[in-house]
Protein backbone atom coordinates (compact mmCIF):
# COMPACT_ATOMS: atom_id res chain seq x y z
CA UNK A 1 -0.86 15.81 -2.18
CA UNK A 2 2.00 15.66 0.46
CA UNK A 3 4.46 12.66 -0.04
CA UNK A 4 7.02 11.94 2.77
CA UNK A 5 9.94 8.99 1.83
CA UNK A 6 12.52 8.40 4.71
CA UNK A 7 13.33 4.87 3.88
CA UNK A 8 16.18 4.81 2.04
CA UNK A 9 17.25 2.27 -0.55
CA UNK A 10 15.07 -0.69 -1.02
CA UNK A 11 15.36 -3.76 -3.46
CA UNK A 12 13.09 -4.30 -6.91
CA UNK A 13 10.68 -6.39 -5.30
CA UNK A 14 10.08 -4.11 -2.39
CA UNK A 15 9.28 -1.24 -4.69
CA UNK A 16 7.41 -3.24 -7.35
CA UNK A 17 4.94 -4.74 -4.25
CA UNK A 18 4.91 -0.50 -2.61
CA UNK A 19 4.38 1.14 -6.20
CA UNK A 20 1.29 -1.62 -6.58
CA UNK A 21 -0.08 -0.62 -3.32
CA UNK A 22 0.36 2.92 -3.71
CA UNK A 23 -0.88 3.02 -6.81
CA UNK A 24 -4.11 1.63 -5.44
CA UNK A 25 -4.64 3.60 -2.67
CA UNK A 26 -4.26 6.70 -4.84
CA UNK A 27 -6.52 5.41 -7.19
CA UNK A 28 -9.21 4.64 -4.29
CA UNK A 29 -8.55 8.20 -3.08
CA UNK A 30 -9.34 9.81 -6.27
CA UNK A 31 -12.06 7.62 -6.86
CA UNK A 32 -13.92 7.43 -3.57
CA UNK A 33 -12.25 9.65 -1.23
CA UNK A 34 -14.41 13.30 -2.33
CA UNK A 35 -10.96 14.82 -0.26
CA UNK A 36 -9.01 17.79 -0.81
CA UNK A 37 -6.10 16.32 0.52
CA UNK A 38 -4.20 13.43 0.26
CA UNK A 39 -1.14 12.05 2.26
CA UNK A 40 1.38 9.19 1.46
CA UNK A 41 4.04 8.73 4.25
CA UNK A 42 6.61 5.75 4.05
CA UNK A 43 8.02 4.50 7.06
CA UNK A 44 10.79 1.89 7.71
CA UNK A 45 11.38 0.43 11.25
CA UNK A 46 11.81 -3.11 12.58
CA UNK A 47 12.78 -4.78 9.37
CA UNK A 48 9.26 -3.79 7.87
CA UNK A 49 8.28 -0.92 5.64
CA UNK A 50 4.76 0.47 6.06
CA UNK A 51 3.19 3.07 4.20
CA UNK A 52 -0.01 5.38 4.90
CA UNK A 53 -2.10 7.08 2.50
CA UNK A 54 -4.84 8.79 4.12
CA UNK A 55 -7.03 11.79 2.87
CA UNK A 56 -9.38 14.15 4.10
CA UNK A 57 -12.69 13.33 2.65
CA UNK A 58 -16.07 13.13 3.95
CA UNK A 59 -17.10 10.16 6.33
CA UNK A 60 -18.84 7.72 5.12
CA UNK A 61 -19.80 4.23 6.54
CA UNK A 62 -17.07 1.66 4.87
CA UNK A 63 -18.45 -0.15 1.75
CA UNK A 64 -17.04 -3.87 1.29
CA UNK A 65 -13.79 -4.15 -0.28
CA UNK A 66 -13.82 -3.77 -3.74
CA UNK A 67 -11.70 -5.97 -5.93
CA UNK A 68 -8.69 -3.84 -5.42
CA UNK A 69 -8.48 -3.71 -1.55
CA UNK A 70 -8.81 -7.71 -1.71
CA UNK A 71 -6.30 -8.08 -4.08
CA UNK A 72 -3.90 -6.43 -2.17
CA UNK A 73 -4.62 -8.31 0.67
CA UNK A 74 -4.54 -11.23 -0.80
CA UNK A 75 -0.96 -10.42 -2.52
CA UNK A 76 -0.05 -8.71 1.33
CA UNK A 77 -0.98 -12.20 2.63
CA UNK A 78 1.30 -14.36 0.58
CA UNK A 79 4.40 -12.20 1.61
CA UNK A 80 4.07 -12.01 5.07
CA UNK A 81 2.92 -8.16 4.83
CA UNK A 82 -0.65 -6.52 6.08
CA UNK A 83 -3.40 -4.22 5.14
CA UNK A 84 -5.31 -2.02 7.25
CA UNK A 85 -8.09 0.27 5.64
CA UNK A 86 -9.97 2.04 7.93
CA UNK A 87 -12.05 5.68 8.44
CA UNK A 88 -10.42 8.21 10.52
CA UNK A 89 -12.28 9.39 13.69
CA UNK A 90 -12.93 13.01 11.84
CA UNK A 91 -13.31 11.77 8.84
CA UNK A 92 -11.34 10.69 6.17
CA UNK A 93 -9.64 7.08 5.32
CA UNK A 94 -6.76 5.11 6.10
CA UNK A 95 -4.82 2.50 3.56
CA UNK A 96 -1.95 1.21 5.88
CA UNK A 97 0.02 -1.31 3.76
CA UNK A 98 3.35 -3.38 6.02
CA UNK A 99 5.35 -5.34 4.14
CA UNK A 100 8.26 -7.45 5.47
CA UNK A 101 11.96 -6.48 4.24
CA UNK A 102 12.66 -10.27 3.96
CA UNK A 103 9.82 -11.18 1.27
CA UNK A 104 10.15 -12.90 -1.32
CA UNK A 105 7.88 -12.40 -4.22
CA UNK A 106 7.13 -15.10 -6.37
CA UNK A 107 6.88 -14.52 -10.42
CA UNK A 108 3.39 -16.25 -10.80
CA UNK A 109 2.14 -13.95 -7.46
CA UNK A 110 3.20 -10.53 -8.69
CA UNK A 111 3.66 -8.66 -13.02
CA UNK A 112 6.60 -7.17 -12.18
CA UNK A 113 8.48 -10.08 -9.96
CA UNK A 114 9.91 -11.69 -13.03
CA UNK A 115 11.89 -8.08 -13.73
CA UNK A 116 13.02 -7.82 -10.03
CA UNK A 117 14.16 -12.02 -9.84
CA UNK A 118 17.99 -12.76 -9.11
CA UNK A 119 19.35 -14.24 -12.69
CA UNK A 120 20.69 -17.85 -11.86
């Protein structure tokens, strides 16, 4: 596995929403992927953060999105962020997760939010 972070310092809610999404394309990867590699590059440009995680596995025709993939689209959806998942041309797959460095995330939308919520 090969892990690339060049984005600097990012608030609680940022993280909490990149950990969740990172934790489930790592989880797809080990689960579906039959790879021997795996990639997770973070990326920050344009007031957005994206992050890839792609491996090297077999090609396979795309299944429907299990629960986890529409989960995080759903949670993607309700911050103003996006979710590509994709196979590569040669093989392989492709989780591309955006998510907008202005979010909010509400308490009731995400576990962790209530941890990462400005005290009033």
């Amino acid at each position: 596995m090969n892990v690339e972070r060049g984005v600097g310092a990012l608030d609680r809610d940022t993280e909490a929403v990149l950990g969740w999404a990172i934790r489930e394309g790592a989880t797809n990867v080990i689960r579906h992927g039959r790879s021997k590699r795996c990639s997770i590059q973070m990326s920050r440009s344009g007031g957005e953060v994206r992050v890839d995680i792609s491996n090297d596995g077999e090609r396979v025709v795309p299944a429907a999105p299990g629960n986890g993939l529409v989960g995080l689209e759903e949670r993607m959806h309700e911050i103003g962020g996006r979710v590509e998942a994709a196979p590569l041309p040669h093989g392989g797959f492709r989780l591309r997760v955006t998510v907008p460095l202005d979010h909010r995330v509400q308490p009731e939308l995400h576990p962790t939010a209530e941890l990462a919520a400005p005290q009033r």
